[in-house]
N, C-alpha and C. Protein backbone atom coordinates (compact mmCIF):
# COMPACT_ATOMS: atom_id res chain seq x y z
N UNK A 1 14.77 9.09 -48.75
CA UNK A 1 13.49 9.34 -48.10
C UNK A 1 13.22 8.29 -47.02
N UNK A 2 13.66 6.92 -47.30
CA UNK A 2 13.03 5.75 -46.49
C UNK A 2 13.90 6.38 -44.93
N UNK A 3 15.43 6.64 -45.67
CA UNK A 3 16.15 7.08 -44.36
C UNK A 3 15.76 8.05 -43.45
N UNK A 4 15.46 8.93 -43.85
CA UNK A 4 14.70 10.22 -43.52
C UNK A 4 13.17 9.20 -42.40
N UNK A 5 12.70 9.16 -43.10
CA UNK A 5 11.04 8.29 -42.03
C UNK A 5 12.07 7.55 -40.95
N UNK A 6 12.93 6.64 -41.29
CA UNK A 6 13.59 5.53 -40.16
C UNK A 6 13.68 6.36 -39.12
N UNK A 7 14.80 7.44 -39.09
CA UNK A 7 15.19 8.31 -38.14
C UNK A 7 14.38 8.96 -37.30
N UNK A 8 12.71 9.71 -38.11
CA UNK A 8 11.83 10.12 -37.33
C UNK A 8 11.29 9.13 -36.82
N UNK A 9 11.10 8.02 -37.31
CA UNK A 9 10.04 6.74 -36.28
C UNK A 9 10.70 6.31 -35.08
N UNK A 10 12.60 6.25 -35.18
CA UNK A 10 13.18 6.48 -34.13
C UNK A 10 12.73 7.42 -33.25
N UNK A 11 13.06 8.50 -33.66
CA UNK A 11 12.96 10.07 -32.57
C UNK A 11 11.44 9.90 -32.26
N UNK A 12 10.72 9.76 -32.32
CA UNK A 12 9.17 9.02 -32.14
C UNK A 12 9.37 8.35 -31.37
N UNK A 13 9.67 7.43 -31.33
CA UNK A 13 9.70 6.32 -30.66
C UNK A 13 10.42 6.28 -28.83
N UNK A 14 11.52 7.22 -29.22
CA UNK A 14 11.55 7.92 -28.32
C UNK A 14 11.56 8.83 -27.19
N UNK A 15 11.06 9.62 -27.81
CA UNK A 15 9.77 10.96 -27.23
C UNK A 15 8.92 9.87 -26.19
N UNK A 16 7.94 8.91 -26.92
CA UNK A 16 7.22 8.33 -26.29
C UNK A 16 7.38 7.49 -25.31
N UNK A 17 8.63 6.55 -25.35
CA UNK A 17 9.10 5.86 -24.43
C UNK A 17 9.33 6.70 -22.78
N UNK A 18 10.13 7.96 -23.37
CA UNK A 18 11.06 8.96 -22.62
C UNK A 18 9.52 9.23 -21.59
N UNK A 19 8.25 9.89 -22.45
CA UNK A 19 7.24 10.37 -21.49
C UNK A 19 6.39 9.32 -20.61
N UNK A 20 6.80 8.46 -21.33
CA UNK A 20 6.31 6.65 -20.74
C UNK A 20 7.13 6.82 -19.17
N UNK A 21 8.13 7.10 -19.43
CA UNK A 21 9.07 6.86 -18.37
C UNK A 21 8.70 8.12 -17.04
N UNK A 22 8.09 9.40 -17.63
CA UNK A 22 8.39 10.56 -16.35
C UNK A 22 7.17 10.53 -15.95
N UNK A 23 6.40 9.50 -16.18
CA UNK A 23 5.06 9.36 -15.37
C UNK A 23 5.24 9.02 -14.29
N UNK A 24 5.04 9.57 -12.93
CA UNK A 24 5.58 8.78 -11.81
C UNK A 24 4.42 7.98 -11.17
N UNK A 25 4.50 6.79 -10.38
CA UNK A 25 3.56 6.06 -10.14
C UNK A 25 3.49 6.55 -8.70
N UNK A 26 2.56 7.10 -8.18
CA UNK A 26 2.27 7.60 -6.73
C UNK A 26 1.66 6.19 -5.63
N UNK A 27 3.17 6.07 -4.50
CA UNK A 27 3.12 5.34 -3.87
C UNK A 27 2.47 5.59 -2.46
N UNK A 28 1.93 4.44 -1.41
CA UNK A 28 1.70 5.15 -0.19
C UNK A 28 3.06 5.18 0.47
N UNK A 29 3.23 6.21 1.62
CA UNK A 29 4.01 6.36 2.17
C UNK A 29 4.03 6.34 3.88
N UNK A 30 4.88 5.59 4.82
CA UNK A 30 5.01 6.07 5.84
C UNK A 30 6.05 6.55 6.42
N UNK A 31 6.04 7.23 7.70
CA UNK A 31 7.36 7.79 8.38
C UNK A 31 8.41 7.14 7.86
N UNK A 32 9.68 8.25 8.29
CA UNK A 32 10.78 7.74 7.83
C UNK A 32 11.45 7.13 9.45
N UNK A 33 10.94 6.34 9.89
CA UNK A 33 10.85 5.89 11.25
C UNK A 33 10.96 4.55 11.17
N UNK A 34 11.84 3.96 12.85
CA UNK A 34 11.68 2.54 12.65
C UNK A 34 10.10 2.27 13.15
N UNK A 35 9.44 1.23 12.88
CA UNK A 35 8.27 0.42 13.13
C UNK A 35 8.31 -0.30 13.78
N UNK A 36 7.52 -0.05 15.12
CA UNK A 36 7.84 -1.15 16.53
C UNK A 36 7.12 -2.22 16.50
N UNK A 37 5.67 -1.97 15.78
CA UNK A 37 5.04 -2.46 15.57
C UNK A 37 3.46 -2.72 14.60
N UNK A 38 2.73 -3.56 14.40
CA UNK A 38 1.68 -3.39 13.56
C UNK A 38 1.01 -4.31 13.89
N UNK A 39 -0.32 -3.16 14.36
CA UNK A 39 -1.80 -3.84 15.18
C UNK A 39 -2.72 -3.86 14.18
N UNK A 40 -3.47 -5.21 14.43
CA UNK A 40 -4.58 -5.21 13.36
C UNK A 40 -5.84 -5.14 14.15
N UNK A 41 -7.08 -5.45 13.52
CA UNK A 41 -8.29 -5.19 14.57
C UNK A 41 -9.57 -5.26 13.12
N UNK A 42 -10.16 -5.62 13.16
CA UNK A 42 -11.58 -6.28 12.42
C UNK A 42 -12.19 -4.61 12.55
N UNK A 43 -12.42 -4.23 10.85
CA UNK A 43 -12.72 -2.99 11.07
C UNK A 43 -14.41 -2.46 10.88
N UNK A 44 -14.41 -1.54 11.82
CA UNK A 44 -15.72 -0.84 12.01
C UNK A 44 -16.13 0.08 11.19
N UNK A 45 -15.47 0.30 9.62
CA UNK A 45 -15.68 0.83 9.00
C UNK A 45 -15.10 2.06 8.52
N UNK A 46 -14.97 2.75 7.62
CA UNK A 46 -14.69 4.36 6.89
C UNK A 46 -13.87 4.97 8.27
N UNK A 47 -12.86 5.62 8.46
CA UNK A 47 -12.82 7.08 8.87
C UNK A 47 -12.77 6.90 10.31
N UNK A 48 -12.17 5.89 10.72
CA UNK A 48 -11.49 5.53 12.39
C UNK A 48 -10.69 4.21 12.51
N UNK A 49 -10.43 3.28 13.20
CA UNK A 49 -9.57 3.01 13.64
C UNK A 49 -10.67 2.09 15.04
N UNK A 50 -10.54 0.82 14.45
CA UNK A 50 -11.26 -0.04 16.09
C UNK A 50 -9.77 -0.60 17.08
N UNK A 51 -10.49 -0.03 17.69
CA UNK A 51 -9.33 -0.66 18.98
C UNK A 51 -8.85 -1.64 19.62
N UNK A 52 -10.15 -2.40 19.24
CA UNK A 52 -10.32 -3.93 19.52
C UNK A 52 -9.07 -4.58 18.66
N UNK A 53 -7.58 -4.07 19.18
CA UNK A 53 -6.75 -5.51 18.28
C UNK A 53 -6.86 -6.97 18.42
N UNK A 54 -6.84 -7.51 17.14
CA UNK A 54 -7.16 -8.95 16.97
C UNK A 54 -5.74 -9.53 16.97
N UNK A 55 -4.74 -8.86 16.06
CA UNK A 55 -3.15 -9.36 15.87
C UNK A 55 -2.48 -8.20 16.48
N UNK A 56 -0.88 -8.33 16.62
CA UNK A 56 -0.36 -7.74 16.73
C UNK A 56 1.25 -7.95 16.16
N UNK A 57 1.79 -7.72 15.20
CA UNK A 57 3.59 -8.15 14.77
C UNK A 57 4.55 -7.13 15.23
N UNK A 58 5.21 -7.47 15.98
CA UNK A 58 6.22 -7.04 16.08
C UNK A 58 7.84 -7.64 16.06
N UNK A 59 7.34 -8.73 15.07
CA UNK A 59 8.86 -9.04 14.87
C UNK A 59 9.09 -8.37 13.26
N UNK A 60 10.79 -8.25 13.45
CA UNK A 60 10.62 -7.97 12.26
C UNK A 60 10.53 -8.43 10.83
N UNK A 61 10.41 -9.55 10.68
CA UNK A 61 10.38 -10.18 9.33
C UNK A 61 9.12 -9.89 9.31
N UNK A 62 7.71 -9.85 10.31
CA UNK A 62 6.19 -9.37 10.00
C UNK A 62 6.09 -7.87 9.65
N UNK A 63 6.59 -7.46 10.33
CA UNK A 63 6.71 -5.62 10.47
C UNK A 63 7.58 -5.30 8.77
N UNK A 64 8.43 -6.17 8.55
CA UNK A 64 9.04 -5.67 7.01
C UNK A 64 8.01 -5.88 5.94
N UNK A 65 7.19 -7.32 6.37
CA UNK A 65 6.06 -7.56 5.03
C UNK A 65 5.35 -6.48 4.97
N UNK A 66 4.32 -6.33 6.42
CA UNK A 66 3.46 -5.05 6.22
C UNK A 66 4.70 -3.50 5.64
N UNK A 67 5.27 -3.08 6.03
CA UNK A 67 6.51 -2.01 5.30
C UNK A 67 6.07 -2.10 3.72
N UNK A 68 7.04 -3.53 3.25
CA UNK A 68 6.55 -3.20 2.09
C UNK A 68 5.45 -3.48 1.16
N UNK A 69 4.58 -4.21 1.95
CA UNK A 69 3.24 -4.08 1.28
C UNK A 69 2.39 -2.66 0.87
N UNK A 70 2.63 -1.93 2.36
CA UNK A 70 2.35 -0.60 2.25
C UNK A 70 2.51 0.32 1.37
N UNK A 71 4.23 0.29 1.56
CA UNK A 71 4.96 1.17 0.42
C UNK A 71 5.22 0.84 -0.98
N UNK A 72 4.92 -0.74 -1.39
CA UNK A 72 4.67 -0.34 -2.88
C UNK A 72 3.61 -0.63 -3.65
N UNK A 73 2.09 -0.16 -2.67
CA UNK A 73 0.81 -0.07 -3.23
C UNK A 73 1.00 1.00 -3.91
N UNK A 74 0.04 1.15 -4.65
CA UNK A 74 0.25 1.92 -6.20
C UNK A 74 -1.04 2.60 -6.18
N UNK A 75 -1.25 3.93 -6.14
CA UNK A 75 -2.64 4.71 -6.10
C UNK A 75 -3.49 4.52 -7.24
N UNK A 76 -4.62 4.45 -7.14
CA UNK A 76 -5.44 3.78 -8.42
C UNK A 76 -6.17 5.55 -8.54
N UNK A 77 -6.17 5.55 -10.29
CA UNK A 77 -7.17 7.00 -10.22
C UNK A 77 -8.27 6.98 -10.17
N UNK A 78 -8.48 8.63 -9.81
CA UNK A 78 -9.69 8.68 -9.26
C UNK A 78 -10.38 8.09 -7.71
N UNK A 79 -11.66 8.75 -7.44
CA UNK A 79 -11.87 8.21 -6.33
C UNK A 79 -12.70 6.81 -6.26
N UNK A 80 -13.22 5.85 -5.20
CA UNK A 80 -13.69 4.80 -5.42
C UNK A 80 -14.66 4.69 -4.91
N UNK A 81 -15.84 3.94 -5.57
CA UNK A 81 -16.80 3.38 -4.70
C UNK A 81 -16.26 1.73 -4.21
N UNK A 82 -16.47 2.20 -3.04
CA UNK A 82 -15.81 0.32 -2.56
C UNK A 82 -16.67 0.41 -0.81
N UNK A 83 -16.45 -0.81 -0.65
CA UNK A 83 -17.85 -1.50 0.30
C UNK A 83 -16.79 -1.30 1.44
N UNK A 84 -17.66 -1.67 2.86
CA UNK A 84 -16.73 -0.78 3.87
C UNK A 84 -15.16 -1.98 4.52
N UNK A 85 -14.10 -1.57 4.55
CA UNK A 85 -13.18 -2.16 4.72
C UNK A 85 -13.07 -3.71 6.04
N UNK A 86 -12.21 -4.35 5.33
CA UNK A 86 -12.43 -5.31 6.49
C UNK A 86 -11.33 -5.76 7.57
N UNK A 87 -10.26 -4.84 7.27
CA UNK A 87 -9.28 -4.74 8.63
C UNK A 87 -9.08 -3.28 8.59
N UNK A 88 -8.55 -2.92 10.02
CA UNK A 88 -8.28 -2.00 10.09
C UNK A 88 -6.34 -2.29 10.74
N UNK A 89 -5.33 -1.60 9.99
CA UNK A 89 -4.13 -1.54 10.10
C UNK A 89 -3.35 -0.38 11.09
N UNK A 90 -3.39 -0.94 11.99
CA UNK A 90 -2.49 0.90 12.99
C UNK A 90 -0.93 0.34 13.10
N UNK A 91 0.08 1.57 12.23
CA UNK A 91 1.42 0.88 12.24
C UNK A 91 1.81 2.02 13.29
N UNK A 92 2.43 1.40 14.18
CA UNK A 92 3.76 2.43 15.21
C UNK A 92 4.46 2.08 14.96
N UNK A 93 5.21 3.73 15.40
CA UNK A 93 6.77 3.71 15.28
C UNK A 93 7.14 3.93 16.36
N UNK A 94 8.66 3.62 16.76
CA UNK A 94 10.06 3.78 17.95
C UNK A 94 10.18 4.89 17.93
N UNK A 95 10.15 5.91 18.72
CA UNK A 95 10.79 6.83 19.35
C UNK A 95 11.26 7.11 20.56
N UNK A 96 12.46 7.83 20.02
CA UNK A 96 13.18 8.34 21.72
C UNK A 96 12.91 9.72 22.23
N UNK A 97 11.99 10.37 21.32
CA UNK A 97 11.98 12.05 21.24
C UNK A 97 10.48 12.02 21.27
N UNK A 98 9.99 11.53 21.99
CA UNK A 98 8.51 11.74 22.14
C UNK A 98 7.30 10.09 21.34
N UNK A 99 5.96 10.76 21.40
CA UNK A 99 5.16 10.48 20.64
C UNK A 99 5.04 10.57 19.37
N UNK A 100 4.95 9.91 18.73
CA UNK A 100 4.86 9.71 16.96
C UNK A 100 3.81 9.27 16.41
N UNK A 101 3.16 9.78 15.81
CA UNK A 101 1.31 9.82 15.36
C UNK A 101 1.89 8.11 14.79
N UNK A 102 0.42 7.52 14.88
CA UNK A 102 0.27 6.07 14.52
C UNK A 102 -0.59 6.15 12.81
N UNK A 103 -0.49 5.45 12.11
CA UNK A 103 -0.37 5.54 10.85
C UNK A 103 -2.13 4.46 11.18
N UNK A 104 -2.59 5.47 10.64
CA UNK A 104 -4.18 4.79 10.46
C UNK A 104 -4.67 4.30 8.82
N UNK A 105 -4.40 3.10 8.89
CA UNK A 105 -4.90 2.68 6.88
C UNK A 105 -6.08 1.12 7.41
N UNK A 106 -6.65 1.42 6.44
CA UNK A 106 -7.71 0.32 6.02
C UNK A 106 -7.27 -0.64 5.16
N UNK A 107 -7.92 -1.23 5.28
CA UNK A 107 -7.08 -2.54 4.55
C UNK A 107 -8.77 -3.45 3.88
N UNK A 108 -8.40 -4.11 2.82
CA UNK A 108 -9.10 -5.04 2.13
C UNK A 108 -8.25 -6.18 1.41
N UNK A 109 -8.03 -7.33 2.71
CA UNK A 109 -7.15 -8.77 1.73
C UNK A 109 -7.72 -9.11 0.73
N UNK A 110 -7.32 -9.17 -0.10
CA UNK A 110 -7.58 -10.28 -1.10
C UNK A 110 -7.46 -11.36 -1.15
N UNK A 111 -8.54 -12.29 -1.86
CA UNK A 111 -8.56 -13.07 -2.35
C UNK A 111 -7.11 -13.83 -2.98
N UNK A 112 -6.83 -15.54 -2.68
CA UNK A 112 -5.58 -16.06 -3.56
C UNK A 112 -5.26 -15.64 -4.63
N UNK A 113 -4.39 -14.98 -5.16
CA UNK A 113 -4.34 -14.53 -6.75
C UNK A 113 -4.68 -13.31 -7.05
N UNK A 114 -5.01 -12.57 -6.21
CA UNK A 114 -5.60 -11.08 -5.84
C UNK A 114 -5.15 -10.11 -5.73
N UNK A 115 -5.06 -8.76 -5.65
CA UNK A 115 -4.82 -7.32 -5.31
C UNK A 115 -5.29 -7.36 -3.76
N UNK A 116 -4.78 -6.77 -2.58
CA UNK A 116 -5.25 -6.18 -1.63
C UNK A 116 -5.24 -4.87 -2.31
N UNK A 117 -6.41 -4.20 -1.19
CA UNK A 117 -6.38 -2.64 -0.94
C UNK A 117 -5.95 -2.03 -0.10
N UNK A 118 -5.44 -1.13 -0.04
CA UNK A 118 -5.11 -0.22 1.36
C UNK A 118 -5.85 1.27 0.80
N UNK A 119 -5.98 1.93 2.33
CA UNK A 119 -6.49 3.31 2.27
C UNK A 119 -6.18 3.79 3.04
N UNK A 120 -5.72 4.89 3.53
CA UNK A 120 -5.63 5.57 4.58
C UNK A 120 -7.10 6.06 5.44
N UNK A 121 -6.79 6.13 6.73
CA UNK A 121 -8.38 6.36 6.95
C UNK A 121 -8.91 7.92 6.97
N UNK A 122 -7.86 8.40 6.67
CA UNK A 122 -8.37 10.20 6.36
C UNK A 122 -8.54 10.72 4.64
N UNK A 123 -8.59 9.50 4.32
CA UNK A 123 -8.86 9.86 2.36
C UNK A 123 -9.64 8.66 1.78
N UNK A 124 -9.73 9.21 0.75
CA UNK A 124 -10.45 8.50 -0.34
C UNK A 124 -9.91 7.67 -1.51
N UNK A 125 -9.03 7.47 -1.47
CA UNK A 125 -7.98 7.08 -2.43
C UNK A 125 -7.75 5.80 -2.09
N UNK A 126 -7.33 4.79 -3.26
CA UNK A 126 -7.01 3.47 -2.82
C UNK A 126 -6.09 3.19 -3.72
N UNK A 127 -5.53 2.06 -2.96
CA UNK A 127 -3.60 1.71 -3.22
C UNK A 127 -3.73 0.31 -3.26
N UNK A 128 -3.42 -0.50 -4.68
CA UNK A 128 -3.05 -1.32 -4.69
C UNK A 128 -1.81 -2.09 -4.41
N UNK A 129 -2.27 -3.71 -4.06
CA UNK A 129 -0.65 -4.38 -3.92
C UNK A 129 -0.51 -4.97 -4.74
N UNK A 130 0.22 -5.80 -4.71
CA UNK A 130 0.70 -6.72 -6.27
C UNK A 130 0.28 -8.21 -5.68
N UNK A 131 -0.04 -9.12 -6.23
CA UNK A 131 -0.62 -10.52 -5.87
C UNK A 131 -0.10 -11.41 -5.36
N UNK A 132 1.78 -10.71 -5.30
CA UNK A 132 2.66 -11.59 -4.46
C UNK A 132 2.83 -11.20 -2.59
N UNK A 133 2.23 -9.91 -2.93
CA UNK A 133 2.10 -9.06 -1.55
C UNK A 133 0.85 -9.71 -0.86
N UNK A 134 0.00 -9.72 -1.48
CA UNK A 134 -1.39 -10.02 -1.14
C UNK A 134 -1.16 -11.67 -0.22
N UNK A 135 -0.48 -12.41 -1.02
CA UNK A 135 -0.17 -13.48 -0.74
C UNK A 135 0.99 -13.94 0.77
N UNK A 136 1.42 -12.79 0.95
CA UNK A 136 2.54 -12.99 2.24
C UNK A 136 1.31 -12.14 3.47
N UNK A 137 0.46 -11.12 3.38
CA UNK A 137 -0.09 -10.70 4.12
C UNK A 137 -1.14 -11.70 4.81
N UNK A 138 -1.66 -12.27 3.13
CA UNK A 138 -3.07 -13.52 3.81
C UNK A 138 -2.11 -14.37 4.67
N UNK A 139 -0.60 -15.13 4.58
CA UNK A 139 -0.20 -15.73 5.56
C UNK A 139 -0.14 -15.36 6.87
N UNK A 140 0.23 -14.02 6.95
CA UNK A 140 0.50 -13.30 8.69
C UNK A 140 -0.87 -13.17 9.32
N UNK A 141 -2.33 -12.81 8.70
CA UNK A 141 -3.05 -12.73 8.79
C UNK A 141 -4.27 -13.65 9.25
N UNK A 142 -4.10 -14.21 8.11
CA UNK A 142 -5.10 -15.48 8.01
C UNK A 142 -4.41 -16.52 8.96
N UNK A 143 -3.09 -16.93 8.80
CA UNK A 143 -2.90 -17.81 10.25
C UNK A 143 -2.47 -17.79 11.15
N UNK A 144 -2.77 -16.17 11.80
CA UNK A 144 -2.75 -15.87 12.96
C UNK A 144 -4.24 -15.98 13.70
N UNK A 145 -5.44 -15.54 12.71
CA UNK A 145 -6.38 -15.28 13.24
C UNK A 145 -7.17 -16.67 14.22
């Protein structure tokens, strides 16, 4: 009998792990494009894009931080109440075949030890970073400004 329970607390145990595992964590995403560059600009709030750039990176060791800061924020559920953003992020891309829409996200640094936010500026949804991300952005950021 004891053998019998061992085996199911196994097969249990695994079921759960297994569905642990096919949860997928929904990342933000941009083009599958190179990135020429990434303009920042002190933002005017929700649902545009100020023009007024404050920074601008285009080298690439800056252009790779913002990359993957972007891409491995992590969508938080549900929608948010959150206060109005305080950069606004426009990433371009290189092309040889035309114009290529510019990637409009909001941004909220964090604090040392912190989560940034990102948002896109056509949704409602917010994407966390991880506190080591947060921490390479406040450098490009904060001592550029």
């Amino acid at each position: 009998m004891k053998a019998i329970f061992s085996i199911l607390s196994i097969i249990y145990a695994a079921i759960i792990m297994a569905a642990c595992q096919t949860q997928q964590v929904e990342k933000m995403v941009l083009l599958d494009e190179k990135i020429s560059e990434i303009k920042i600009s002190e933002s005017e709030g929700f649902g545009g894009m100020n023009e007024d750039i404050i920074l601008s990176f285009q080298d690439k060791k800056s252009i790779d931080v913002f990359e993957k800061a972007i891409t491995t924020a992590v969508k938080q559920p549900g929608k948010v109440d959150i206060s109005e953003p305080e950069y606004d992020v426009m990433v371009e891309y290189e092309s040889d075949k035309g114009e290529l829409p510019t990637h409009g996200i909001h941004l909220w640094l964090g604090k040392e030890n912190e989560r940034s936010t990102f948002m896109y500026i056509t949704d409602d949804y917010v994407y966390l970073t991880s506190t080591q991300m947060t921490k390479k952005l406040r450098e490009l950021i904060l001592s550029e400004e």
